[in-house]
Protein backbone atom coordinates (compact mmCIF):
# COMPACT_ATOMS: atom_id res chain seq x y z
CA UNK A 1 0.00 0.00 0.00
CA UNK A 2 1.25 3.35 -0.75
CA UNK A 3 1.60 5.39 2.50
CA UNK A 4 0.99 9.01 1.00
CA UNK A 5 -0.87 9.29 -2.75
CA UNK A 6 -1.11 12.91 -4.11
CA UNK A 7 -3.63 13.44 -6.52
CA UNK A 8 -2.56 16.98 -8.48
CA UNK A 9 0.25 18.40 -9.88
CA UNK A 10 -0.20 22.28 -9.45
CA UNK A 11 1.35 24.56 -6.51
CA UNK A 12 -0.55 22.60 -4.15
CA UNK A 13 0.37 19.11 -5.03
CA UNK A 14 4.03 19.92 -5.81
CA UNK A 15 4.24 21.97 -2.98
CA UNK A 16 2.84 19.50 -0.40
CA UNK A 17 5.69 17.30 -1.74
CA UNK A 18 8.75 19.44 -1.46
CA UNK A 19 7.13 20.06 2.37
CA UNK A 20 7.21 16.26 2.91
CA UNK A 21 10.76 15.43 1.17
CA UNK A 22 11.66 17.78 3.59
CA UNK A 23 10.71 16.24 7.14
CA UNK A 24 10.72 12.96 5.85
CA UNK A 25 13.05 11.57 2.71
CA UNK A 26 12.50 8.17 2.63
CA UNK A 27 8.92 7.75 2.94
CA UNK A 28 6.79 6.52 -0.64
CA UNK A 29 4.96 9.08 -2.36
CA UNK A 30 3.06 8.57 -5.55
CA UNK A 31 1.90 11.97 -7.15
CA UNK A 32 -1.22 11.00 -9.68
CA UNK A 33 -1.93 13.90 -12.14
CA UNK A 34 -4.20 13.68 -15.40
CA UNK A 35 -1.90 16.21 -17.64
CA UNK A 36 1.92 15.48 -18.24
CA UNK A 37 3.08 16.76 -14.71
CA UNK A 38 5.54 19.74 -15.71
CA UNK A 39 5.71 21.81 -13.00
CA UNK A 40 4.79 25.79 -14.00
CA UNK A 41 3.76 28.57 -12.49
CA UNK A 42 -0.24 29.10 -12.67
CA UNK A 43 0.20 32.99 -11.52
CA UNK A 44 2.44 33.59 -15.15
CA UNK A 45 -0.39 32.53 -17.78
CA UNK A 46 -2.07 35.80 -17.32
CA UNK A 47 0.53 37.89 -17.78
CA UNK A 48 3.02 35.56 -20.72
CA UNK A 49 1.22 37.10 -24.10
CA UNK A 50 3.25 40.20 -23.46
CA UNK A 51 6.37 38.51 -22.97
CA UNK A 52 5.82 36.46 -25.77
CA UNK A 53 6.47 33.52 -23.82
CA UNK A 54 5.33 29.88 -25.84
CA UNK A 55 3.20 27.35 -23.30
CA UNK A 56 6.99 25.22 -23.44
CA UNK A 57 8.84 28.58 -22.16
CA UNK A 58 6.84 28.28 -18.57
CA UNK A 59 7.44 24.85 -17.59
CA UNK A 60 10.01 25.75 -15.05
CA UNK A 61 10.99 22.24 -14.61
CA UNK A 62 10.21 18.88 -16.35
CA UNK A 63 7.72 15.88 -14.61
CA UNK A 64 10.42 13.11 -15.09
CA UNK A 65 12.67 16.06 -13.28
CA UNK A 66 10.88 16.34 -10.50
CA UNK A 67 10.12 12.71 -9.81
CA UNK A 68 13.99 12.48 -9.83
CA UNK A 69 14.67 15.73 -7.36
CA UNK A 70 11.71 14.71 -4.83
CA UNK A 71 12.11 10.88 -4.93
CA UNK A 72 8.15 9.74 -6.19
CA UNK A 73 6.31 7.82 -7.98
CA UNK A 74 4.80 9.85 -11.14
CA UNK A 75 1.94 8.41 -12.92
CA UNK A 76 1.11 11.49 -15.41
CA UNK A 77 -1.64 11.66 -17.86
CA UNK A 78 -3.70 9.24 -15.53
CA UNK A 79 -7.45 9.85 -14.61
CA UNK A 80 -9.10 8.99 -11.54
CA UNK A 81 -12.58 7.37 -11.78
CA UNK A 82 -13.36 6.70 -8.48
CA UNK A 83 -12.07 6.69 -4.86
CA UNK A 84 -12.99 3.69 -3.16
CA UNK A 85 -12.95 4.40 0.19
CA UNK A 86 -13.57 1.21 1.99
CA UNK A 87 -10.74 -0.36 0.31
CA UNK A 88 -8.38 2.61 0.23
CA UNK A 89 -8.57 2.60 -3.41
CA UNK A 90 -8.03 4.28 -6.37
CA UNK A 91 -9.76 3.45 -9.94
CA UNK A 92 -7.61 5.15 -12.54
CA UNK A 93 -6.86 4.94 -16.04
CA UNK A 94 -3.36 3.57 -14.82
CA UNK A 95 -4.76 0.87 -12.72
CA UNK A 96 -5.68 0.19 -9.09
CA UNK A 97 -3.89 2.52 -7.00
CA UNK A 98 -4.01 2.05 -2.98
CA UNK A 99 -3.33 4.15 -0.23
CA UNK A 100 -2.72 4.85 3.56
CA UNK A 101 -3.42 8.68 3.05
CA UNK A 102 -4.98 10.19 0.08
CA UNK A 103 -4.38 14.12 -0.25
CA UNK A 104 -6.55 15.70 -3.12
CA UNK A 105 -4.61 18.40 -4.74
CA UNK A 106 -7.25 18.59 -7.97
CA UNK A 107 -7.75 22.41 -8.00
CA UNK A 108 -11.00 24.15 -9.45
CA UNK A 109 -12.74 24.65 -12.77
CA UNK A 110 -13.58 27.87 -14.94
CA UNK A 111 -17.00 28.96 -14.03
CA UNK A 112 -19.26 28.33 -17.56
CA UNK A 113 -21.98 31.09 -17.38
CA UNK A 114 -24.81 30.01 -20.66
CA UNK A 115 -24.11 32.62 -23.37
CA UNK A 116 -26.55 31.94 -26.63
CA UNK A 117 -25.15 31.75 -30.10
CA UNK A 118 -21.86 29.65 -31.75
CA UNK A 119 -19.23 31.06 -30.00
CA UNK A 120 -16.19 29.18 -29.23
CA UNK A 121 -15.35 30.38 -25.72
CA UNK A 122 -11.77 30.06 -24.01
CA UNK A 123 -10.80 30.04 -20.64
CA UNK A 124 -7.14 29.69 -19.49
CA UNK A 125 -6.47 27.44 -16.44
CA UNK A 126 -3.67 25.55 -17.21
CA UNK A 127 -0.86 25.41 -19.52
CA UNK A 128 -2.68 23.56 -22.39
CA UNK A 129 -5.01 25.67 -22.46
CA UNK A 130 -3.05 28.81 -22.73
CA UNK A 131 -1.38 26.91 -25.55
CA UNK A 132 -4.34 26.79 -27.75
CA UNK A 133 -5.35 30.27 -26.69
CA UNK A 134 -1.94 31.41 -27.33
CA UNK A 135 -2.62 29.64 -30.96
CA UNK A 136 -5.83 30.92 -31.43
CA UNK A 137 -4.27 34.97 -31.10
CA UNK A 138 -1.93 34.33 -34.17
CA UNK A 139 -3.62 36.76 -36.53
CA UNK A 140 -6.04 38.15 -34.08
CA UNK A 141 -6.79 42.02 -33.64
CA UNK A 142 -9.11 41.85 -30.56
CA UNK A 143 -10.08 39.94 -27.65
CA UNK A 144 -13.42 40.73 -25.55
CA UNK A 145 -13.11 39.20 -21.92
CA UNK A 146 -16.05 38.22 -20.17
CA UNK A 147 -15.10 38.74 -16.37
CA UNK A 148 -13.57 42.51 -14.44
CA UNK A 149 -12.61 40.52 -11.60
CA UNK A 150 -8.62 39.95 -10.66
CA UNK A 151 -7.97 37.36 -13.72
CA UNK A 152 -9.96 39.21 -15.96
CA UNK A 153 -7.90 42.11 -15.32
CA UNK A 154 -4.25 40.59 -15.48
CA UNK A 155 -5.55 39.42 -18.59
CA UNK A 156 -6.75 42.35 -20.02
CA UNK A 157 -3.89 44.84 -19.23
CA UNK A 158 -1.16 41.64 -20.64
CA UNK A 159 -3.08 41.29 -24.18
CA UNK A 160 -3.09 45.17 -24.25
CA UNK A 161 0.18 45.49 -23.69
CA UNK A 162 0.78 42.58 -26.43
CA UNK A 163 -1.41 45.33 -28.57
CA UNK A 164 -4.95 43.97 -28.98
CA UNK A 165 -8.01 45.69 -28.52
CA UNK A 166 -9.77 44.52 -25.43
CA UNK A 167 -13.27 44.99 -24.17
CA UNK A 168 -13.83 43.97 -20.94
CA UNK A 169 -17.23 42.64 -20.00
CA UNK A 170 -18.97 42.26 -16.12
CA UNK A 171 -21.96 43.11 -14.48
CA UNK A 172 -20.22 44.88 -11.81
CA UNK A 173 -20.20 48.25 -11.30
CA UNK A 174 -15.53 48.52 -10.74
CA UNK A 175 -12.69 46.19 -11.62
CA UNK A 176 -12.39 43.74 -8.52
CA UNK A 177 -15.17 44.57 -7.20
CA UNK A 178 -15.16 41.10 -5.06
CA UNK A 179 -11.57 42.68 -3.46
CA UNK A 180 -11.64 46.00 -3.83
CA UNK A 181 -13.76 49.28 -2.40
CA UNK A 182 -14.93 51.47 -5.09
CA UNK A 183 -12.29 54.19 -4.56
CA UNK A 184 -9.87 51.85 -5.47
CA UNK A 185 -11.36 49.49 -8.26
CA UNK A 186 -12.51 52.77 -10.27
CA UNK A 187 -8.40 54.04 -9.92
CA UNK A 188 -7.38 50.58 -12.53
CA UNK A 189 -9.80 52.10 -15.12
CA UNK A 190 -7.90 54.84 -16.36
CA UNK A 191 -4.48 53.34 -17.03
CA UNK A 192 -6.36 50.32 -18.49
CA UNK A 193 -8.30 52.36 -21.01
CA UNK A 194 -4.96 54.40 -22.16
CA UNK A 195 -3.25 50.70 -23.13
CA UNK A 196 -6.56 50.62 -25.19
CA UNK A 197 -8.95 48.44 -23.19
CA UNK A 198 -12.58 49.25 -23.42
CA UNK A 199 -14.64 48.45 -20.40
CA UNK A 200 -18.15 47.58 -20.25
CA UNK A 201 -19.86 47.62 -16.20
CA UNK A 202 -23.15 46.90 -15.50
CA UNK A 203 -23.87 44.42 -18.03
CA UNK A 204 -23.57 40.27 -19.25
CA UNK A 205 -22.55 39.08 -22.73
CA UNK A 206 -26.28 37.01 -23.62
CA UNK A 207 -25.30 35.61 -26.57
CA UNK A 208 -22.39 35.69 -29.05
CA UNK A 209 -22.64 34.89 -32.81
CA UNK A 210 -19.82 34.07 -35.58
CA UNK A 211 -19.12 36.97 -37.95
CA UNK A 212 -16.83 36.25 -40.48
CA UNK A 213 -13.35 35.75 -38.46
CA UNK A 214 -14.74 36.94 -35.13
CA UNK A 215 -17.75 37.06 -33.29
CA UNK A 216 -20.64 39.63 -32.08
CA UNK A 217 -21.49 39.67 -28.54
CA UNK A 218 -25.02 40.87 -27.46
CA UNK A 219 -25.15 42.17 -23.93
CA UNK A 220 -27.93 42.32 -21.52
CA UNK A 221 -28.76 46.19 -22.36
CA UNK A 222 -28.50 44.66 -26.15
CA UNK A 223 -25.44 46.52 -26.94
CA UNK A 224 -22.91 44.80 -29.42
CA UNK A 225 -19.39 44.11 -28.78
CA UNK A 226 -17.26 42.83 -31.82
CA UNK A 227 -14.13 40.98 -31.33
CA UNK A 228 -12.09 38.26 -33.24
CA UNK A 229 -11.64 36.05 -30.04
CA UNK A 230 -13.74 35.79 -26.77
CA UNK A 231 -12.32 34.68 -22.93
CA UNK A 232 -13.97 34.10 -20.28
CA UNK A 233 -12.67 35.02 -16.53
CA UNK A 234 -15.74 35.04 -14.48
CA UNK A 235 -13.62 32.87 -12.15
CA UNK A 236 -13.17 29.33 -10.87
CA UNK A 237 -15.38 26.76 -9.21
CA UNK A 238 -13.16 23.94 -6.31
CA UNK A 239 -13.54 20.75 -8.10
CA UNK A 240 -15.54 18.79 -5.52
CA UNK A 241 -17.17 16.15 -7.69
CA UNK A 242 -14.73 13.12 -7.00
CA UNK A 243 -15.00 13.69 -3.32
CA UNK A 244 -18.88 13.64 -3.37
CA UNK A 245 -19.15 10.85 -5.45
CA UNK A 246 -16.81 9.18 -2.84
CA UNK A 247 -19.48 10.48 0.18
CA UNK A 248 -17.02 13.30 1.44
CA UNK A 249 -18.56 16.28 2.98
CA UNK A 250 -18.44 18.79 0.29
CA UNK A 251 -19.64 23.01 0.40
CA UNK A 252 -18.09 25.35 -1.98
CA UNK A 253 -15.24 23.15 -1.80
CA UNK A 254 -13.98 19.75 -0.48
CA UNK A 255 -14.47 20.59 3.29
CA UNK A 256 -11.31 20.08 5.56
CA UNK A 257 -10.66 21.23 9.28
CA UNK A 258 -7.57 23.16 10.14
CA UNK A 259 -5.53 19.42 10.14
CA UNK A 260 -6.85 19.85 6.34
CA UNK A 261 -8.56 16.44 7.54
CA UNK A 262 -11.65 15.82 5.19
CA UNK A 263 -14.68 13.61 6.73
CA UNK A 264 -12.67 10.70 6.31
CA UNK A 265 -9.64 10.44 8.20
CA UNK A 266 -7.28 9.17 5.46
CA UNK A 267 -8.07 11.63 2.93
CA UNK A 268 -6.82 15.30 3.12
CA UNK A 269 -7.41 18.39 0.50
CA UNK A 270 -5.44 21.26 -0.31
CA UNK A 271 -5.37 24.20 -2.47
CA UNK A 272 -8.11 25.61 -4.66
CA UNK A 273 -10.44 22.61 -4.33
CA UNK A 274 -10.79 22.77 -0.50
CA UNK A 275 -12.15 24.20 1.74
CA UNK A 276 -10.76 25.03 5.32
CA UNK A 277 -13.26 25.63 8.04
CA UNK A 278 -15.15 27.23 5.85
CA UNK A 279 -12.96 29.37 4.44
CA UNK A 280 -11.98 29.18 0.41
CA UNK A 281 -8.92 30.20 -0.58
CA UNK A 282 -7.25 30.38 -3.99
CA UNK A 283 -4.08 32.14 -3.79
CA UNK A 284 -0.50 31.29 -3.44
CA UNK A 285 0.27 32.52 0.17
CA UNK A 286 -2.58 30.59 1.26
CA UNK A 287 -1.56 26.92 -0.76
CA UNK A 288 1.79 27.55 0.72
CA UNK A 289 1.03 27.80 4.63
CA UNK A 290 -1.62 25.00 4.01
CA UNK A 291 0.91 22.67 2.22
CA UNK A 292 3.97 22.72 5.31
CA UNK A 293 0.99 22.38 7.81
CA UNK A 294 -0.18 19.32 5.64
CA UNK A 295 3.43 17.97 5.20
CA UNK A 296 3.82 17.77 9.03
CA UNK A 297 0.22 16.00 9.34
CA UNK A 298 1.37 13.46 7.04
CA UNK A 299 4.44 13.10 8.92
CA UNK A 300 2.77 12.20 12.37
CA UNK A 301 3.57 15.60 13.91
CA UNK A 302 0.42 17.70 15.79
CA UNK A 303 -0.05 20.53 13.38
CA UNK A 304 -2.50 22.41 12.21
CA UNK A 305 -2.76 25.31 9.91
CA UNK A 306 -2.64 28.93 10.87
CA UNK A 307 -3.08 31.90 8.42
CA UNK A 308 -1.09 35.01 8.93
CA UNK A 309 -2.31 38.48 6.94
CA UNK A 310 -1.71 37.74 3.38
CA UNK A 311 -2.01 40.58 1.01
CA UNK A 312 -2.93 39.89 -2.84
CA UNK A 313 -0.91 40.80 -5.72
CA UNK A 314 -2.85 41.59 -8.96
CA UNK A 315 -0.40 41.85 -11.63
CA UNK A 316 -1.91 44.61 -13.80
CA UNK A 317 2.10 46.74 -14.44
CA UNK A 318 0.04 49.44 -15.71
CA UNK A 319 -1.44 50.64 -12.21
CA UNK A 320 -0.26 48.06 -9.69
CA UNK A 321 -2.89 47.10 -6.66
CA UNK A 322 -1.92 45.08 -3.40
CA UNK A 323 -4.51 44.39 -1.04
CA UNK A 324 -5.72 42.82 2.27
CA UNK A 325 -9.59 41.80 1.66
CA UNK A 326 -11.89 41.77 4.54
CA UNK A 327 -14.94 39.60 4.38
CA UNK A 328 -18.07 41.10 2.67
CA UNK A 329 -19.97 40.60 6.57
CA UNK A 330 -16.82 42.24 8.30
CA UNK A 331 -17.88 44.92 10.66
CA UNK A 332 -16.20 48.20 9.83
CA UNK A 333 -15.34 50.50 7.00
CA UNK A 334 -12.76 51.76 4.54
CA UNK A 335 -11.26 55.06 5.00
CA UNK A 336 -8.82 56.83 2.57
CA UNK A 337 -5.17 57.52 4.32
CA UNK A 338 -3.69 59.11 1.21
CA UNK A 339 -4.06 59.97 -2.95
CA UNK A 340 -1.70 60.72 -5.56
CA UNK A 341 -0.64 58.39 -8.25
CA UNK A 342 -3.21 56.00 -6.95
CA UNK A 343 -5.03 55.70 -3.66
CA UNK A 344 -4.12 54.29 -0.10
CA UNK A 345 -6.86 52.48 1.83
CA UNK A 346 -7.87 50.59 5.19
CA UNK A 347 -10.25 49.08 6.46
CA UNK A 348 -11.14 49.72 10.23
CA UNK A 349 -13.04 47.54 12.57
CA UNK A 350 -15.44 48.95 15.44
CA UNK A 351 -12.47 49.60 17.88
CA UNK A 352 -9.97 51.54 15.44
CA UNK A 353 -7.87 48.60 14.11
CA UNK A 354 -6.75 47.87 10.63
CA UNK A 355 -7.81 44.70 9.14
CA UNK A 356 -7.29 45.15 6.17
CA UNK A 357 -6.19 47.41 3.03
CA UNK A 358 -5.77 48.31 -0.54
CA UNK A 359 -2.77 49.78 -2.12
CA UNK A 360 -2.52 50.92 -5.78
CA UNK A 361 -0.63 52.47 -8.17
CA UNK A 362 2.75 54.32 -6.54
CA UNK A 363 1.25 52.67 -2.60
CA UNK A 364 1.22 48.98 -4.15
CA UNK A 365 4.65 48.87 -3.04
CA UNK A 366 3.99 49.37 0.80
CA UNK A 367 2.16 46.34 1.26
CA UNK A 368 4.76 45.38 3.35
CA UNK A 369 4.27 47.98 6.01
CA UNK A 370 0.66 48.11 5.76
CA UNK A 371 0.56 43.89 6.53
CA UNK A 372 2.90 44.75 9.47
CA UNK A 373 0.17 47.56 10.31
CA UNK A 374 -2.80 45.21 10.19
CA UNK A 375 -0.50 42.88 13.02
CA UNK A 376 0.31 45.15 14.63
């Protein structure tokens, strides 16, 4: 039986392993994943069109590589079926596949909102998919995005810096609105529109219809929007369907305590597709403090996982933003410390402390002090 099968082999999975090799070098590990295993860098697909960077130019270090450097088992290119749970059990493509611990490392899908009409829609996840959208932009003038939120974004200021035309599409009223206060969403909108991209708030693509090489997009308020390509970053859903078929306690996501202990003792999730008391969490700082907590779990040590203030990066070059969010239910509000190139923000609770914050433009670089701030 193998002691520790990882199922996954994005940040979460990889990292998890590097944690383990680390407290423990001799112990099996078998890392299952369905694509070819390279390890990447999810963060650099939205913003590689304006580097020019080919899907082969991310993979930062080769499957067979890492098998080698952190002593496991690959079996790439494998899907699971089933987990069998009273057996300890995978079904896979590759065969029967047991376990002592199971960890599932799947991550999430795009979100798939219905749009009428014959529209081929692409979403980038993962590196084969930013290879055939990467393909699909050879000869292509324009790009309409359906989605303001932090991906949408980082996508939209990367392909106008590449130089297409963008149009970005969300019933929001801001950029990141689900992040940001108004003050500082409305600050991206400028800089964003003078690399070209057009923005379009308040309003849903309905349906989208082939036009010669591109495609017309009718909106809610039955506006048009013409473009030769059309993405879609209204975000991701946790993958959660293998663990309820398997009779795990699934919510938004695969739900694990702060052990990252799912319903059944033997099986653990991490990263996009779980979620920890309650809490989803989708971002690197996050996958990373989850990962050593899990490593030591795995490794018979009394751990748990504890969250320190992360700040998020979003990656638009063109009017940077850091920022702390606070829960939509948090008891407070945001007050503005400072403007200039950008804006300064935090968010105060009932008693006068900081919680949390948002930094753009020329302040995105004082994250730093502003975390220390919020622990302090």
């Amino acid at each position: 039986m193998n002691p520790i099968v990882v199922l996954g082999s994005g940040l979460a999975g990889y990292t998890l392993v590097r944690e383990l090799r680390k407290l423990n070098g001799d112990i099996p590990i078998t890392l299952v994943t369905r694509d070819s295993g390279d390890y990447y860098s999810k963060p650099t697909l939205s913003n590689a069109f304006a580097q020019k960077k080919e899907a082969a130019n991310l993979v930062l270090t080769s499957a067979r590589a890492m098998a080698e450097q952190q002593k496991f088992t690959l079996l790439s290119n494998t899907e699971v079926r089933a987990i069998r749970r009273d057996d300890k059990q995978l079904d896979t493509t590759s065969g029967a596949i047991e376990y002592e611990n199971l960890v599932l490392a799947i991550g999430a899908d795009p979100i798939r909102i219905p749009l009428q009409g014959d529209a081929e829609v692409f979403s980038v996840n993962d590196l084969s998919d930013y290879a055939r959208f990467r393909d699909k932009l050879n000869g292509a003038k324009s790009v309409a995005i359906m989605g303001g939120g932090l991906i949408g974004c980082e996508f939209a200021n990367d392909l106008a810096l590449a130089g297409y035309k963008v149009s970005v599409i969300d019933p929001g009223p801001y950029p990141i609105a689900s992040l940001l206060p108004e003050q500082a969403g409305r600050r991206l909108m400028e800089p964003l529109k003078d690399l070209g991209v057009t923005w379009h708030f308040g309003k849903a693509a309905e349906r989208a219809d082939a036009t010669g090489q591109g495609y017309t997009l009718t909106l809610t308020d039955q506006s048009t929007v013409s473009a030769d390509i059309v993405l879609s970053a209204v975000g991701l859903r946790p993958r959660t369907q293998l663990a309820k078929d398997a009779g795990l306690s699934v919510s938004r996501g695969i739900s694990v305590d702060e052990r990252l202990q799912s319903s059944d003792k033997s099986i653990f999730a991490l990263g996009d597709c779980a979620e920890i008391n309650g809490r989803t969490m989708p971002y690197v700082l996050p996958i990373m403090h989850a990962a050593r907590a899990l490593a030591k779990v795995l490794s018979g040590e009394v751990a748990k996982v504890t969250f320190p203030y992360m700040p998020v990066v979003v990656k638009t070059p063109a009017h940077p933003i850091a920022v702390l969010p606070v829960g939509r239910d948090a008891a407070g509000s945001w007050k503005v410390l400072e403007e200039g190139q950008g804006i300064k923000m935090g968010f105060f609770n009932p008693e006068g402390g900081m919680t949390g914050f948002a930094l753009t433009g020329e302040y995105a670089k004082e994250r730093s002090e502003m975390t220390a701030r919020c622990t302090a």
